[in-house]
Protein backbone atom coordinates (compact mmCIF):
# COMPACT_ATOMS: atom_id res chain seq x y z
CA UNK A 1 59.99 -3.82 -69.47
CA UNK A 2 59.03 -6.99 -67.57
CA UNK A 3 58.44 -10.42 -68.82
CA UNK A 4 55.59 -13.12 -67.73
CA UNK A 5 57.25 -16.77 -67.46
CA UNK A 6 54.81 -18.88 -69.17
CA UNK A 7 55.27 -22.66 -68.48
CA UNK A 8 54.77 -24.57 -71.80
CA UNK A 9 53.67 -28.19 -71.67
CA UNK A 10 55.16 -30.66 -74.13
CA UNK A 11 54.41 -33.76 -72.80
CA UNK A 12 51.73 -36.14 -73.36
CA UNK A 13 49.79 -39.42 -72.15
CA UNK A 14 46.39 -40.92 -72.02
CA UNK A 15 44.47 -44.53 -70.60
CA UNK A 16 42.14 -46.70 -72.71
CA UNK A 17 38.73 -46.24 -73.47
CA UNK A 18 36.18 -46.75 -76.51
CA UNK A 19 33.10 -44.63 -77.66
CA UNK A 20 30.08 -44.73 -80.04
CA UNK A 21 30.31 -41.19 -80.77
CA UNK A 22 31.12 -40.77 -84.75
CA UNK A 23 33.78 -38.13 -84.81
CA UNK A 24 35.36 -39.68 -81.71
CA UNK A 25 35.50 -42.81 -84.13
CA UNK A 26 36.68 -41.09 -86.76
CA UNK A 27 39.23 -39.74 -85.04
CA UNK A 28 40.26 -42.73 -82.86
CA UNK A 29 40.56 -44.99 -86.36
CA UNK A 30 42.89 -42.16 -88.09
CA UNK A 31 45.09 -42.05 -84.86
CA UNK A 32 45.03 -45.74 -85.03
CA UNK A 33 46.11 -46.08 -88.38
CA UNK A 34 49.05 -43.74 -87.67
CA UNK A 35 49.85 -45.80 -84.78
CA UNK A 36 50.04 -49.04 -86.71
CA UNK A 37 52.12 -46.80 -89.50
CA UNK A 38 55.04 -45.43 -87.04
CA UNK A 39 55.26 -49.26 -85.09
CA UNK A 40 55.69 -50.67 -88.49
CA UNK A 41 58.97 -52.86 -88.28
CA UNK A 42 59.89 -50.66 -91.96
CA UNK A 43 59.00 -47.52 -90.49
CA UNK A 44 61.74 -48.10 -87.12
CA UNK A 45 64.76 -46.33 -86.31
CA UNK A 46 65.85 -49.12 -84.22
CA UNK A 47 66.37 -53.10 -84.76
CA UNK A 48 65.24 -54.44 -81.89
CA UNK A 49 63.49 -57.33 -82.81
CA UNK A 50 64.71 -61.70 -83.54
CA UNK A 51 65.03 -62.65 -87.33
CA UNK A 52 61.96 -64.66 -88.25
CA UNK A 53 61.70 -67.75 -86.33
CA UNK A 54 64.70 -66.73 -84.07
CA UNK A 55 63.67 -65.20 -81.08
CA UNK A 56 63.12 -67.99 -77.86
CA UNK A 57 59.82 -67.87 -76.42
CA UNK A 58 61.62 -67.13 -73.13
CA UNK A 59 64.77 -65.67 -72.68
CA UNK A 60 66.26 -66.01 -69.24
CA UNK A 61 67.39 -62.72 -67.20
CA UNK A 62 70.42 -62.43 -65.37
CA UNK A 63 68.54 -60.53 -62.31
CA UNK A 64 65.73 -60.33 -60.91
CA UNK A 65 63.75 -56.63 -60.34
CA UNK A 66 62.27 -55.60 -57.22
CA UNK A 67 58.81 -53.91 -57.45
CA UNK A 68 57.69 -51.12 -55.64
CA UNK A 69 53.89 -51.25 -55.23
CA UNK A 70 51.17 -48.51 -55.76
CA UNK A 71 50.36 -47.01 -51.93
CA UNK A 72 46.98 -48.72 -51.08
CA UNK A 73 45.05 -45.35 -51.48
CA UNK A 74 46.74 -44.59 -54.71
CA UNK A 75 44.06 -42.43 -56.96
CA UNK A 76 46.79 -42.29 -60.34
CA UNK A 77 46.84 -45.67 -61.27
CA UNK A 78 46.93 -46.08 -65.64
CA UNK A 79 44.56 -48.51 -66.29
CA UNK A 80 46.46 -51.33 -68.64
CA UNK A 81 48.58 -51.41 -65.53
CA UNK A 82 45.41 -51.92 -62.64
CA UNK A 83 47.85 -54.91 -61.81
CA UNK A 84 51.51 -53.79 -62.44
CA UNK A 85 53.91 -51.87 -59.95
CA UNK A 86 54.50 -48.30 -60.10
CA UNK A 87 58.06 -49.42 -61.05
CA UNK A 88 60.66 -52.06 -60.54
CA UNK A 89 64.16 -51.76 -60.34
CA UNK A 90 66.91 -54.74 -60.88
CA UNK A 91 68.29 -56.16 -57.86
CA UNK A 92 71.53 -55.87 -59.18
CA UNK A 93 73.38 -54.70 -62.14
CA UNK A 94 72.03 -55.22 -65.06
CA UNK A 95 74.61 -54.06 -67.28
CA UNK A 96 78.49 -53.97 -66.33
CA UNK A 97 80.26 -51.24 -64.99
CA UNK A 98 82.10 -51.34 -68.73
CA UNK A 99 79.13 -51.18 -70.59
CA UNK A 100 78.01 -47.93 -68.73
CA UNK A 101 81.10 -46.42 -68.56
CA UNK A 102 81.96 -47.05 -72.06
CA UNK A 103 78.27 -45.59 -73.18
CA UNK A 104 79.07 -42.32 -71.43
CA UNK A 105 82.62 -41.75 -73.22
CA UNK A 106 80.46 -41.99 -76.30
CA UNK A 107 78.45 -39.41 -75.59
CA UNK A 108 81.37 -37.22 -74.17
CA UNK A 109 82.91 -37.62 -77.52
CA UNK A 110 80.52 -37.00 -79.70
CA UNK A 111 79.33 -34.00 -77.15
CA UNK A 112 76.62 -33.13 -78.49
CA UNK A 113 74.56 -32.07 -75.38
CA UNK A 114 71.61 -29.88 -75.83
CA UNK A 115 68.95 -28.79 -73.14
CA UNK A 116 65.17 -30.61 -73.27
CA UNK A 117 62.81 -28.25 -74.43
CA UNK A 118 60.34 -28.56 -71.38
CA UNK A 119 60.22 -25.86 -69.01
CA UNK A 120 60.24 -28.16 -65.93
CA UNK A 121 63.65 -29.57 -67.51
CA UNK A 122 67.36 -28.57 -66.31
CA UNK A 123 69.17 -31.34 -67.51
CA UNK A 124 71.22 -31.74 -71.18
CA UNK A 125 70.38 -34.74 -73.57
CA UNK A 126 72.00 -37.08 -76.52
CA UNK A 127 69.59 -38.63 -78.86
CA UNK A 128 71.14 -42.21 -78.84
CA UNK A 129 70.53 -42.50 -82.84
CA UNK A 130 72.75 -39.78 -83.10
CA UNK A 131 76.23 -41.80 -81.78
CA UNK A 132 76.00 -44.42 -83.92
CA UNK A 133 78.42 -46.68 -81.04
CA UNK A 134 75.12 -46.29 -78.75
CA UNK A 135 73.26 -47.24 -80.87
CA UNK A 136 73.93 -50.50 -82.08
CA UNK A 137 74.88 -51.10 -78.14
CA UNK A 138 71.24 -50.41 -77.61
CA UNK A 139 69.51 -52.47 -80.56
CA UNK A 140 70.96 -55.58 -78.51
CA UNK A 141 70.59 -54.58 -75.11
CA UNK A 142 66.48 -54.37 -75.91
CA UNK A 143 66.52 -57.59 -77.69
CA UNK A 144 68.40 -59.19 -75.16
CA UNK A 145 67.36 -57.65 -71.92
CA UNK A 146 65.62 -55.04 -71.48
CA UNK A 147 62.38 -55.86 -73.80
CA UNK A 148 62.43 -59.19 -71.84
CA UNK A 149 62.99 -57.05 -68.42
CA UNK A 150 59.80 -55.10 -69.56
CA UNK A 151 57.58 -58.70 -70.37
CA UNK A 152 58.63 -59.93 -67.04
CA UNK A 153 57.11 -56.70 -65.16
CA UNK A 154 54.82 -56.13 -66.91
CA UNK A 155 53.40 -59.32 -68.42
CA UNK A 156 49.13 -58.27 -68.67
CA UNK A 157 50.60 -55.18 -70.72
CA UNK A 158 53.26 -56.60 -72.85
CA UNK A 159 52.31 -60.02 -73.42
CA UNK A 160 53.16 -63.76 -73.69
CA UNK A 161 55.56 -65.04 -75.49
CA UNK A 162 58.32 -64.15 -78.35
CA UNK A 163 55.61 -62.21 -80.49
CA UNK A 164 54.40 -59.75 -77.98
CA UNK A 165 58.10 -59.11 -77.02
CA UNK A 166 59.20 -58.60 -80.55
CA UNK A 167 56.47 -56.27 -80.87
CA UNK A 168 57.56 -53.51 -78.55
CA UNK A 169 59.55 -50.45 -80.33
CA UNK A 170 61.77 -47.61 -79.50
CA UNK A 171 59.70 -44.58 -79.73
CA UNK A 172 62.75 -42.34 -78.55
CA UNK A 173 66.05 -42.75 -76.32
CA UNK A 174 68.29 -40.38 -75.09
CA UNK A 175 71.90 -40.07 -72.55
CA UNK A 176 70.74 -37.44 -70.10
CA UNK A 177 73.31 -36.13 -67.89
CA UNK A 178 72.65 -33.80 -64.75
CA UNK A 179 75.51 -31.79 -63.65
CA UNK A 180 75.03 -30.10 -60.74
CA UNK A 181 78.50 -27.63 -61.92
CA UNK A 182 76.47 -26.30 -64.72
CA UNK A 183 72.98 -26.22 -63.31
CA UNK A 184 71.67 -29.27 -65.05
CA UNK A 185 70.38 -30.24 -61.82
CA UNK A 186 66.89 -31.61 -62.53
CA UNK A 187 64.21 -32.92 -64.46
CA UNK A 188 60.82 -31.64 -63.06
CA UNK A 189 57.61 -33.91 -62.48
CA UNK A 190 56.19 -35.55 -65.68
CA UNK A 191 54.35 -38.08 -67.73
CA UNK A 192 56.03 -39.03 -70.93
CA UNK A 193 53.54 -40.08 -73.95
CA UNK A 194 54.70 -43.33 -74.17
CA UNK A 195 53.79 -46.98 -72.44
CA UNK A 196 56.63 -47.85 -71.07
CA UNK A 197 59.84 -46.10 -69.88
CA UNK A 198 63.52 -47.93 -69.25
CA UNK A 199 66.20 -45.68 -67.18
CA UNK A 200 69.88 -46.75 -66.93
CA UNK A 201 71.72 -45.52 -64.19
CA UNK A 202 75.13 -45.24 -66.18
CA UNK A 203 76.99 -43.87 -63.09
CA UNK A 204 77.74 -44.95 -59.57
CA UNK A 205 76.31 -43.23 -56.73
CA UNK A 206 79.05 -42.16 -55.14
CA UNK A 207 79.80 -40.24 -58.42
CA UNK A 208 77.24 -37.44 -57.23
CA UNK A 209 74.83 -36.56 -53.94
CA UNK A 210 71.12 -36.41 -54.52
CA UNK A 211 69.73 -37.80 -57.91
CA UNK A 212 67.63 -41.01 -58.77
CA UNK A 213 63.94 -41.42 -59.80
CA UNK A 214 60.76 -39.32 -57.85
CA UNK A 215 58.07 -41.24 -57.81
CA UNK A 216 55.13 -39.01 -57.65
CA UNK A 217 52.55 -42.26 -55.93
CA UNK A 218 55.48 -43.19 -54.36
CA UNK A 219 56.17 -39.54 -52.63
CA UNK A 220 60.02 -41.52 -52.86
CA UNK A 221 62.86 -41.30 -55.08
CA UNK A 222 64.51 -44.33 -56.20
CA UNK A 223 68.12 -44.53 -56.16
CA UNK A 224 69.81 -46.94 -57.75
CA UNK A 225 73.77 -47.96 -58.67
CA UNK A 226 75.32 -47.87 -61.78
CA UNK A 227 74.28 -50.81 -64.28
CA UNK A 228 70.57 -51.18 -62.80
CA UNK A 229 67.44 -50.37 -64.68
CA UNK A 230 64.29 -48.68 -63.39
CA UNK A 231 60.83 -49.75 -65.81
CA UNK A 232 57.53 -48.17 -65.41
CA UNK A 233 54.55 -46.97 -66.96
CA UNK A 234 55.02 -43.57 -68.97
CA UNK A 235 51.82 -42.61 -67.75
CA UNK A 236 53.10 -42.61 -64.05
CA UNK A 237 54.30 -38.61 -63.06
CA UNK A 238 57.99 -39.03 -62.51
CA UNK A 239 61.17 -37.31 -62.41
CA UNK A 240 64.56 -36.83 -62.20
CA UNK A 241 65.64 -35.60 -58.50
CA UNK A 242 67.78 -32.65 -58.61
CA UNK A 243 71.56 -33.83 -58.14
CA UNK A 244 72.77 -31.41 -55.29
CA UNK A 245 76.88 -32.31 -55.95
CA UNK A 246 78.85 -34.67 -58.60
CA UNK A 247 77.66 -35.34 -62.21
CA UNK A 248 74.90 -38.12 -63.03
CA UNK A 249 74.52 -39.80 -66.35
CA UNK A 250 71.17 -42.18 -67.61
CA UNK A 251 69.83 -43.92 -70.54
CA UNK A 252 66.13 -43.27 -71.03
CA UNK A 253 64.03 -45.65 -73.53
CA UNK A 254 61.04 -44.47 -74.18
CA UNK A 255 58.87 -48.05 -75.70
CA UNK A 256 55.70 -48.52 -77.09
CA UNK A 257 53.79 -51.78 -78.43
CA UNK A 258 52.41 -52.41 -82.37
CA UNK A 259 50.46 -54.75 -80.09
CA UNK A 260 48.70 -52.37 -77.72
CA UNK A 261 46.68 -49.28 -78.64
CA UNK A 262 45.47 -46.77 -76.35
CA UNK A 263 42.72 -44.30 -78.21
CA UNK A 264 42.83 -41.28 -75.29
CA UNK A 265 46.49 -41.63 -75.23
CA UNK A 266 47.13 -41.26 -78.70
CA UNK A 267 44.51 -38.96 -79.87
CA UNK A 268 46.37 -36.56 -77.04
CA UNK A 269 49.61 -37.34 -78.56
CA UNK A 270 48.10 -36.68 -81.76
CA UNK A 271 46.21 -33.08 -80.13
CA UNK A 272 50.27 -31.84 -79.10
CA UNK A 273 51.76 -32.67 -82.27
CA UNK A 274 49.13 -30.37 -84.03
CA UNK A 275 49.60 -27.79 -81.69
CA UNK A 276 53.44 -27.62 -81.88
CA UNK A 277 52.58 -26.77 -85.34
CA UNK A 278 50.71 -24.39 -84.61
CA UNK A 279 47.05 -26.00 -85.56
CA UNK A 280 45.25 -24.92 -82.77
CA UNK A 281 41.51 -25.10 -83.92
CA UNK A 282 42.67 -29.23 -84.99
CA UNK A 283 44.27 -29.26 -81.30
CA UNK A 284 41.58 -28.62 -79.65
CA UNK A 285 39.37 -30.73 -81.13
CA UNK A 286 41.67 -33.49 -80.45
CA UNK A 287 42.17 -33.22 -77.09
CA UNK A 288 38.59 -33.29 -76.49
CA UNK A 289 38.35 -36.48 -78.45
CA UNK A 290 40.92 -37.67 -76.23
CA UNK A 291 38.89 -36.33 -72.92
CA UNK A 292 35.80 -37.82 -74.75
CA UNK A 293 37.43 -40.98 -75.41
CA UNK A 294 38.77 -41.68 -71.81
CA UNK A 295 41.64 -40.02 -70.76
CA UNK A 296 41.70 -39.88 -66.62
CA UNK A 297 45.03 -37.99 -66.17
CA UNK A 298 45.08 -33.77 -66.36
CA UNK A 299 47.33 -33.79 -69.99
CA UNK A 300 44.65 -33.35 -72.37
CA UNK A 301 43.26 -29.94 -69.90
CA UNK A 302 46.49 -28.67 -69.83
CA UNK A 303 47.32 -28.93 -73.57
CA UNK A 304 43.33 -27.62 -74.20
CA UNK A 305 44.18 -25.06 -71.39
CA UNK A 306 47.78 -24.15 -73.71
CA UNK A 307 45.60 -23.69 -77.32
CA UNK A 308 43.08 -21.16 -75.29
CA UNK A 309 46.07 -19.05 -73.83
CA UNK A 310 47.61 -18.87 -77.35
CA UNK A 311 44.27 -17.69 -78.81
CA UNK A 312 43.87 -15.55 -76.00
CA UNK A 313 40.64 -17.10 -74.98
CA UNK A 314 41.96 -16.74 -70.89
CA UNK A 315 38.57 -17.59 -69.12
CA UNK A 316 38.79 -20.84 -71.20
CA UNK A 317 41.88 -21.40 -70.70
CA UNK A 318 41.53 -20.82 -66.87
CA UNK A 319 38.27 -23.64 -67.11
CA UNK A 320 40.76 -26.04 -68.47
CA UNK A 321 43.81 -25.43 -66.23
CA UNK A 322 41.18 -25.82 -62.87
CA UNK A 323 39.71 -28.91 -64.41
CA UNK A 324 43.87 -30.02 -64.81
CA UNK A 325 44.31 -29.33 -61.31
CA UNK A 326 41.36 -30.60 -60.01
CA UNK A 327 42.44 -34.17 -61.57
CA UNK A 328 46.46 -33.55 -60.26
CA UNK A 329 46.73 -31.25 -57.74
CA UNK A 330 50.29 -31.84 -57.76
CA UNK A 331 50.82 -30.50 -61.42
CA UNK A 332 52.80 -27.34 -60.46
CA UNK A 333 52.97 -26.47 -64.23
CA UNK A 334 49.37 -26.11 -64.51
CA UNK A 335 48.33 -24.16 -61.08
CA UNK A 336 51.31 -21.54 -63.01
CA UNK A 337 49.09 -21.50 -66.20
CA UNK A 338 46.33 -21.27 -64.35
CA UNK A 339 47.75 -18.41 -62.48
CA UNK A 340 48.61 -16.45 -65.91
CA UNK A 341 45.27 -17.45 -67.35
CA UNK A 342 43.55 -15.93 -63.97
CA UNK A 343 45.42 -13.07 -63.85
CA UNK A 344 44.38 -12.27 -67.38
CA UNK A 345 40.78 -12.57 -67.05
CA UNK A 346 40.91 -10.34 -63.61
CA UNK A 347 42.91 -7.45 -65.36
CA UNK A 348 42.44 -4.57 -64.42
CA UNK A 349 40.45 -4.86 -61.57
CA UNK A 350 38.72 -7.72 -60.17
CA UNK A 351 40.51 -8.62 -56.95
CA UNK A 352 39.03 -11.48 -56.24
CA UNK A 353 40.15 -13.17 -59.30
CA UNK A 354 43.43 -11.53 -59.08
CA UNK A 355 44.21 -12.72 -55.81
CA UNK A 356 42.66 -16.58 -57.03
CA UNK A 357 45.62 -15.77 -59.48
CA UNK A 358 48.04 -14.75 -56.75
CA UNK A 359 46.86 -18.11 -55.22
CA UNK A 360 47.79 -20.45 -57.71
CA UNK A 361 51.14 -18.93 -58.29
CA UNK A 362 52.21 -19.42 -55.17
CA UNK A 363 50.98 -22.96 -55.25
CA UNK A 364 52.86 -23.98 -57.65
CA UNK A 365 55.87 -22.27 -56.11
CA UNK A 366 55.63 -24.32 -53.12
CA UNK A 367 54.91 -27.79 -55.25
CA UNK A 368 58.28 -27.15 -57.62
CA UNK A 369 60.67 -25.42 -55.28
CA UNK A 370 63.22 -25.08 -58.21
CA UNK A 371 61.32 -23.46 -60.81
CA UNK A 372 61.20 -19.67 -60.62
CA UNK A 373 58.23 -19.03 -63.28
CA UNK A 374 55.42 -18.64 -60.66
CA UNK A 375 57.03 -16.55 -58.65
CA UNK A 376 58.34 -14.11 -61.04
CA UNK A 377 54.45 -13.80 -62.19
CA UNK A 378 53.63 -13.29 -58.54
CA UNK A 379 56.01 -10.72 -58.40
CA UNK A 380 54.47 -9.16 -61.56
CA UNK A 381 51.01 -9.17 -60.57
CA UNK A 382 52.10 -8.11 -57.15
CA UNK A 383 53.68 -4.65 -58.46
CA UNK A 384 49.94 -4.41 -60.58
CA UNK A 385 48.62 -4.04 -57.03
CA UNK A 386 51.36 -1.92 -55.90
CA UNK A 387 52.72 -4.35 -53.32
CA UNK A 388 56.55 -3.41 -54.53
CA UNK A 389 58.00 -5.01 -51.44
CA UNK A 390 56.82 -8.40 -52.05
CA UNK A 391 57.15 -8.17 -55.31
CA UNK A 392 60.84 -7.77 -55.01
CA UNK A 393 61.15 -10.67 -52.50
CA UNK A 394 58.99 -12.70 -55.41
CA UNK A 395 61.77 -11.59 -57.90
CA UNK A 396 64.76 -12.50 -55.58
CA UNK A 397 63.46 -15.40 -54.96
CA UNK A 398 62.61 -16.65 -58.27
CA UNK A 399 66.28 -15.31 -59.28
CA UNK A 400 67.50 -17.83 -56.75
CA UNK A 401 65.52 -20.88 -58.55
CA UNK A 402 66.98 -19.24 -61.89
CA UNK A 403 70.57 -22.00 -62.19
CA UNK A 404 70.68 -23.51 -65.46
CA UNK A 405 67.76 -21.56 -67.17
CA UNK A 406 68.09 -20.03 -70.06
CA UNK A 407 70.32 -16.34 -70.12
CA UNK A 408 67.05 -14.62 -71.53
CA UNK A 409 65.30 -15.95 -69.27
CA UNK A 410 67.15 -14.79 -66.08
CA UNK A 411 68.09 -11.44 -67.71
CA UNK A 412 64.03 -10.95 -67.67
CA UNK A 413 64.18 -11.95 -63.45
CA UNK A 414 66.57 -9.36 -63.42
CA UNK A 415 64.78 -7.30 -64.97
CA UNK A 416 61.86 -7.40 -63.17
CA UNK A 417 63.72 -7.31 -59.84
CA UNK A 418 64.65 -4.10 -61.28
CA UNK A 419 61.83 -2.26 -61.98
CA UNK A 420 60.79 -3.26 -58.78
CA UNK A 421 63.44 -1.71 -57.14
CA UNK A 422 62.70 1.62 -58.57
CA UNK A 423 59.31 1.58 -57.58
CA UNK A 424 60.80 1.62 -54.15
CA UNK A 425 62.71 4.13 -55.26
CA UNK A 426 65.91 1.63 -54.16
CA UNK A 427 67.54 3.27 -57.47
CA UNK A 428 71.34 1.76 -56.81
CA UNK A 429 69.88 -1.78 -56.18
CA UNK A 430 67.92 -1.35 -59.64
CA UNK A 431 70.83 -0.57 -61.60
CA UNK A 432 72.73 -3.61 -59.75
CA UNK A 433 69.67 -5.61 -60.85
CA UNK A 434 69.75 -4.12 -64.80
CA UNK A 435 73.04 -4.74 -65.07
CA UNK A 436 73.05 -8.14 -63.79
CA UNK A 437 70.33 -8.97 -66.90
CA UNK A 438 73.20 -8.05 -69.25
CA UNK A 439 75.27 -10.05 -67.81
CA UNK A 440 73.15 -12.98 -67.74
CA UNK A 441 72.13 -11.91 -71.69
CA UNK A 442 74.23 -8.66 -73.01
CA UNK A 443 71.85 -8.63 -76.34
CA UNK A 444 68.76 -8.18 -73.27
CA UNK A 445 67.40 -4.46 -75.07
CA UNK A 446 65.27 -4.03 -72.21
CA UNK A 447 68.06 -4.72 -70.03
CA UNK A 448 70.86 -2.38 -71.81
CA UNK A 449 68.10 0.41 -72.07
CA UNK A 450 67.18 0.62 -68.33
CA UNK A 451 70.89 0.44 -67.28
CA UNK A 452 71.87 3.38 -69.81
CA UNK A 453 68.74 5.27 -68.08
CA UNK A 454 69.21 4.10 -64.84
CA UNK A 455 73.14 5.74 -65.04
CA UNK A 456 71.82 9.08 -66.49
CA UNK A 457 69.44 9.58 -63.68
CA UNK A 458 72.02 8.74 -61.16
CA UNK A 459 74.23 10.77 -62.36
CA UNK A 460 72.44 13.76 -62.43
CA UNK A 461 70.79 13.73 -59.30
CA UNK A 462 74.33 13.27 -57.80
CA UNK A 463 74.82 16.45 -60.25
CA UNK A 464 72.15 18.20 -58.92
């Protein structure tokens, strides 16, 4: 039995645009409405806002933040922020030591870590509405600072004044932690579906090695001390640099505006949510919308690219992933979907396309160097052509990108590794390789069946 890793794409984010079109209207004044709906002050999670007539027209910031500008020839700029940095990050701490420290013994308490459900993710998250100390922390922290951090930096997106400030909401926050001990090393390359994006470093640096914020414009991660914030656009691909040693905590705050509606954006939030629930036919309609409507980054082809590999509708689905690519070349997700998608419409026998497939897997090998997806599905395809060697080097390898996935998961690398093995008729290495799948999951059937078979044949060709 072997297993295809299939990279699932959760997130979501989109630029402004308008359109005569009726259905793209329609649609645009439905996602609207929800938008105005879920940034309701009744409809909010969080208090972050003045009491009527309260809130200062200004309110003075302890620190100033340092902005790190888009490269010259940067190509991925979102357009509400034409005039913003990629990001800024405080020139000193914003928050005290005691504040960060005392935010992270929360969470430790309550401890109730679970992983992010992206496939590019190997980190562990709190939701901060969940540790109800964190929460009222963070209700003042945005109404004092960081909402006025976020005006400051971005003031053609937020807006003047006490209004526009009280108008931005906590879509979703969260205490990540990366622990390098446990293989929550990393947070792959992303855009989150949201306009802006606050990150607390709630740790100092000399607490772990490696870490910070990748900057995908930037080609730089950002390091920065405990107490000091990093702001951008959501839009911007980002991520969380793999922490090599040590243990690093953050504070994510995901924001958006009741003031500032982005049609393409939402209409491809509003295209994911359907298709997590399994409306695919509404799904795709809305992510075209959202194309239709003005969406320059690759999310809307990769989540139309996700509904035609569900379906089963591969040479779509490989249209949409090239078109993703095409627009990101860096999205290592989508050259792996591509890959499977490829790889699926070449079965059984055109090369060509197969080895387009064998292509993209190995791109996106090389552009996430921790993820071992597309190179256990080289390995597959590989054995398809009867190329067992490199298919077992494609296994090993991927088996050494496998810390902190989940047990199934690696007990399927295993797995694979092992049928390669016997290919090569290597049959003492396969039954190291099925029996390190039960290890990694013991209730692996695949797993248990090819070790119980594996020890039978051994034994009775020793027998014979």
């Amino acid at each position: 039995m072997r297993t295809v890793l299939h990279c699932v794409l959760w997130t979501k984010a989109a630029a402004l645009s308008a359109s005569t079109n009726a259905p793209l209207k329609q649609a645009i004044d439905l996602v609207h409405r929800k938008h105005d709906a879920e940034t309701a002050r009744a409809s909010q999670p969080f208090q972050t806002w003045w009491a009527d007539g309260a809130a200062p027209a200004v309110i003075a910031l302890p620190v100033d933040a340092t902005p790190y500008a888009y490269p010259a020839d940067s190509t991925d700029v979102p357009e509400l922020f034409s005039e913003a940095p990629c990001c800024a990050v405080t020139a000193a701490p914003f928050f005290s030591a005691d504040e960060c420290a005392f935010l992270v013994e929360e969470a430790e308490r309550k401890n109730g870590w679970v992983p992010q459900e992206f496939r590019y993710a190997r980190d562990v998250v709190q939701q901060c509405e969940d540790i109800p100390e964190v929460r009222r922390w963070l209700e003042t922290a945005c109404r004092d600072s960081l909402f006025p951090l976020l005006q400051r930096t971005f003031p053609d997106v937020v807006g003047d004044g006490a209004a526009a400030r009280d108008a931005l909401r906590i879509f979703d926050s969260k205490i990540l932690r990366y622990d390098s001990s446990k293989g929550e090393s990393h947070l792959g390359a992303h855009r989150d579906g949201t306009l802006l994006t606050c990150v607390i470093a709630l740790n100092a640096l000399d607490d772990y090695e490696g870490g910070g914020t990748f900057m995908e414009p930037l080609a730089e991660t950002v390091r920065y001390d405990v107490g000091r914030v990093c702001v951008h656009a959501g839009e911007v691909r980002h991520g969380g640099a793999a922490v090599t040693k040590g243990c690093r905590y953050a504070l994510v705050v995901f924001v958006d505006s009741a003031l500032v509606f982005e049609p393409a954006r939402a209409l491809a939030n509003a295209a994911d949510a359907q298709r997590l629930r399994g409306d695919l036919d509404t799904a795709s309609k809305l992510y075209d919308h959202a194309i239709a409507a003005g969406l320059r980054n690759e999310l809307a082809w990769c989540g139309k690219g996700q509904v035609a590999l569900e379906k089963g509708q591969f040479a779509e689905a490989a249209a949409c992933y090239a078109s993703a690519v095409d627009i990101t070349p860096t999205h290592a997700v989508a050259w792996t979907n591509l890959g499977v998608a490829l790889a699926k419409v070449g079965a059984p026998g055109d090369v060509p396309v197969l080895k387009d497939a064998a292509q993209a897997f190995q791109t996106a090998a090389a552009l996430d160097e921790r993820e071992p997806a597309p190179l256990n599905n080289l390995g597959l395809l590989l054995g398809d052509f009867n190329i067992h060697d490199a298919a077992r080097d494609a296994f090993q390898e991927a088996i050494s990108r496998a810390d902190g996935v989940p047990a199934q998961a690696r007990a399927d690398l295993y797995t694979n590794l092992g049928c390669a093995q016997v290919e090569l008729e290597d049959y003492s290495a396969a039954l190291d390789a099925f029996s390190s799948a039960v290890e990694a999951d013991s209730s692996h059937q695949g797993a248990n069946t090819n070790v119980l078979a594996m020890r039978s044949w051994l034994a009775s060709s020793a027998a014979a």
